[in-house]
C-alpha atoms as a PDB file:
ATOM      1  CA  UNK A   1      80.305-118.432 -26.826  1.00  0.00           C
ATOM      2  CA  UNK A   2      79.827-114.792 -26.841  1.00  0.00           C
ATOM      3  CA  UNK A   3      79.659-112.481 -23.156  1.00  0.00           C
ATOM      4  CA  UNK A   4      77.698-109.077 -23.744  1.00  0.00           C
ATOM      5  CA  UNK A   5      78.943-106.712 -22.202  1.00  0.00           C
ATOM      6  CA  UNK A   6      77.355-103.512 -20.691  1.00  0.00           C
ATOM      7  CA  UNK A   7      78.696-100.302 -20.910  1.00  0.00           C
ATOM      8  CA  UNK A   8      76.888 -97.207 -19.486  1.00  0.00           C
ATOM      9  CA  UNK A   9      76.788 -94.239 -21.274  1.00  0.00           C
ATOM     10  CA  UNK A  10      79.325 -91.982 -19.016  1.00  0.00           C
ATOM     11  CA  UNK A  11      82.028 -94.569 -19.732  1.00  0.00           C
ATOM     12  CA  UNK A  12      81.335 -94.509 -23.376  1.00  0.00           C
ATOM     13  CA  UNK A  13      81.733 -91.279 -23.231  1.00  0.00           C
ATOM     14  CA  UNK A  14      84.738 -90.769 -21.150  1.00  0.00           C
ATOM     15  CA  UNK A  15      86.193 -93.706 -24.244  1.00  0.00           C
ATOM     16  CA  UNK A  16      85.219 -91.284 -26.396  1.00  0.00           C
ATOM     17  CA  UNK A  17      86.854 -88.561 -24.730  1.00  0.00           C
ATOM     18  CA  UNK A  18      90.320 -90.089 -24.351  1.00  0.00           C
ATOM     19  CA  UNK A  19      89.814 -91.047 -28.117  1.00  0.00           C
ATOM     20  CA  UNK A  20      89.538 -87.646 -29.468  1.00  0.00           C
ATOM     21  CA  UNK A  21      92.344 -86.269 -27.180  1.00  0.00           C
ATOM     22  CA  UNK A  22      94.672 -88.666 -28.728  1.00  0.00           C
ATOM     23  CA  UNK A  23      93.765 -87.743 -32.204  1.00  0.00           C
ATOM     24  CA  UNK A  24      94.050 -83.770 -31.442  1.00  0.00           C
ATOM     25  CA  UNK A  25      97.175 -84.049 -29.720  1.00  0.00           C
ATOM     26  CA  UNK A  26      98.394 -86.394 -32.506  1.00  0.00           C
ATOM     27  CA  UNK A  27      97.623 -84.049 -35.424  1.00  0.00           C
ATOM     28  CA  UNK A  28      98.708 -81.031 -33.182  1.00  0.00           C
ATOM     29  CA  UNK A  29     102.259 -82.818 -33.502  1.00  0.00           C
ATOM     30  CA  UNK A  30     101.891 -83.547 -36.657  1.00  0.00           C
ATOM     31  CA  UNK A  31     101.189 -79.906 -37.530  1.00  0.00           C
ATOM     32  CA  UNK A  32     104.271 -78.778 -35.715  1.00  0.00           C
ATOM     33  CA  UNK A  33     106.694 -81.230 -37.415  1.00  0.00           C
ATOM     34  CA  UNK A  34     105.148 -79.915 -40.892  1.00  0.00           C
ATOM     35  CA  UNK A  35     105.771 -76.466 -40.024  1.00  0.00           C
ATOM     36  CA  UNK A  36     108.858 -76.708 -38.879  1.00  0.00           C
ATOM     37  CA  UNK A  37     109.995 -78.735 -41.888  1.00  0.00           C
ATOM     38  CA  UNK A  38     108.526 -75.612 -44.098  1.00  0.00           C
ATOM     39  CA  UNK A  39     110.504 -72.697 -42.258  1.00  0.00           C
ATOM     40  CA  UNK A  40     113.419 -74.876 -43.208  1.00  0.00           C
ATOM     41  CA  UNK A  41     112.344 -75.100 -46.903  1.00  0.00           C
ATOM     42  CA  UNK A  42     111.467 -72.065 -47.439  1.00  0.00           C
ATOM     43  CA  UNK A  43     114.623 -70.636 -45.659  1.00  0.00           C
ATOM     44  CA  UNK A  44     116.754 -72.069 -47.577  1.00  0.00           C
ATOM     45  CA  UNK A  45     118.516 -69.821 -50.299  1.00  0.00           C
ATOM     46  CA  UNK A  46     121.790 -71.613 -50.783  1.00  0.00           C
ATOM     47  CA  UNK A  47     123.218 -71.682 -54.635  1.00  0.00           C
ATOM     48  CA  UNK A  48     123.229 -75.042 -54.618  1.00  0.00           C
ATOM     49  CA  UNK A  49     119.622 -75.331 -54.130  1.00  0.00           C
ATOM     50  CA  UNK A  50     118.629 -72.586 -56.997  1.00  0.00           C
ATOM     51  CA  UNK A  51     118.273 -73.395 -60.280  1.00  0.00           C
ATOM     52  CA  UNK A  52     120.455 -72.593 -62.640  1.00  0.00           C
ATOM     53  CA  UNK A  53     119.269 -69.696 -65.680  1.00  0.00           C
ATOM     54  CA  UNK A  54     120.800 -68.790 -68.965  1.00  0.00           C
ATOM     55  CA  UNK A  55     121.657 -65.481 -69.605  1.00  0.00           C
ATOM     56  CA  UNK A  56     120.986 -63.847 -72.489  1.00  0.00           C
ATOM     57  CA  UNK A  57     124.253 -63.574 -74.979  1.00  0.00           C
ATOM     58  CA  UNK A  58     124.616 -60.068 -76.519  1.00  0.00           C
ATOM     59  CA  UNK A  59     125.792 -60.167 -80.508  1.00  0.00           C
ATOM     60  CA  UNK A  60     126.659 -56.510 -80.989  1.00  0.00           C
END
């Protein structure tokens, strides 16, 4: 057995509404975790992190 049931268009809505706030505020904290994790990245200029280069060997 299946019920219909009714829902009026101003609930739908409001649904709707509490929907999309949960998705912005969701991203929103998503968007601060990223950034934060990049200032740390990019921050960071410790040796150990670098890479390490050859130099060039003079033969004079």
């Amino acid at each position: 057995m299946q019920k219909n049931l009714s829902i009026d268009d101003q609930t739908l809505t409001e649904i709707a509404s509490l929907l999309a706030l949960g998705i912005l505020r969701w991203k929103q904290r998503q968007a601060l975790q990223n950034k934060g994790l990049m200032a740390r990245k990019a921050l960071d200029f410790r040796a150990a992190g670098s890479i390490h280069v050859p130099q060039e060997q003079d033969n004079e």
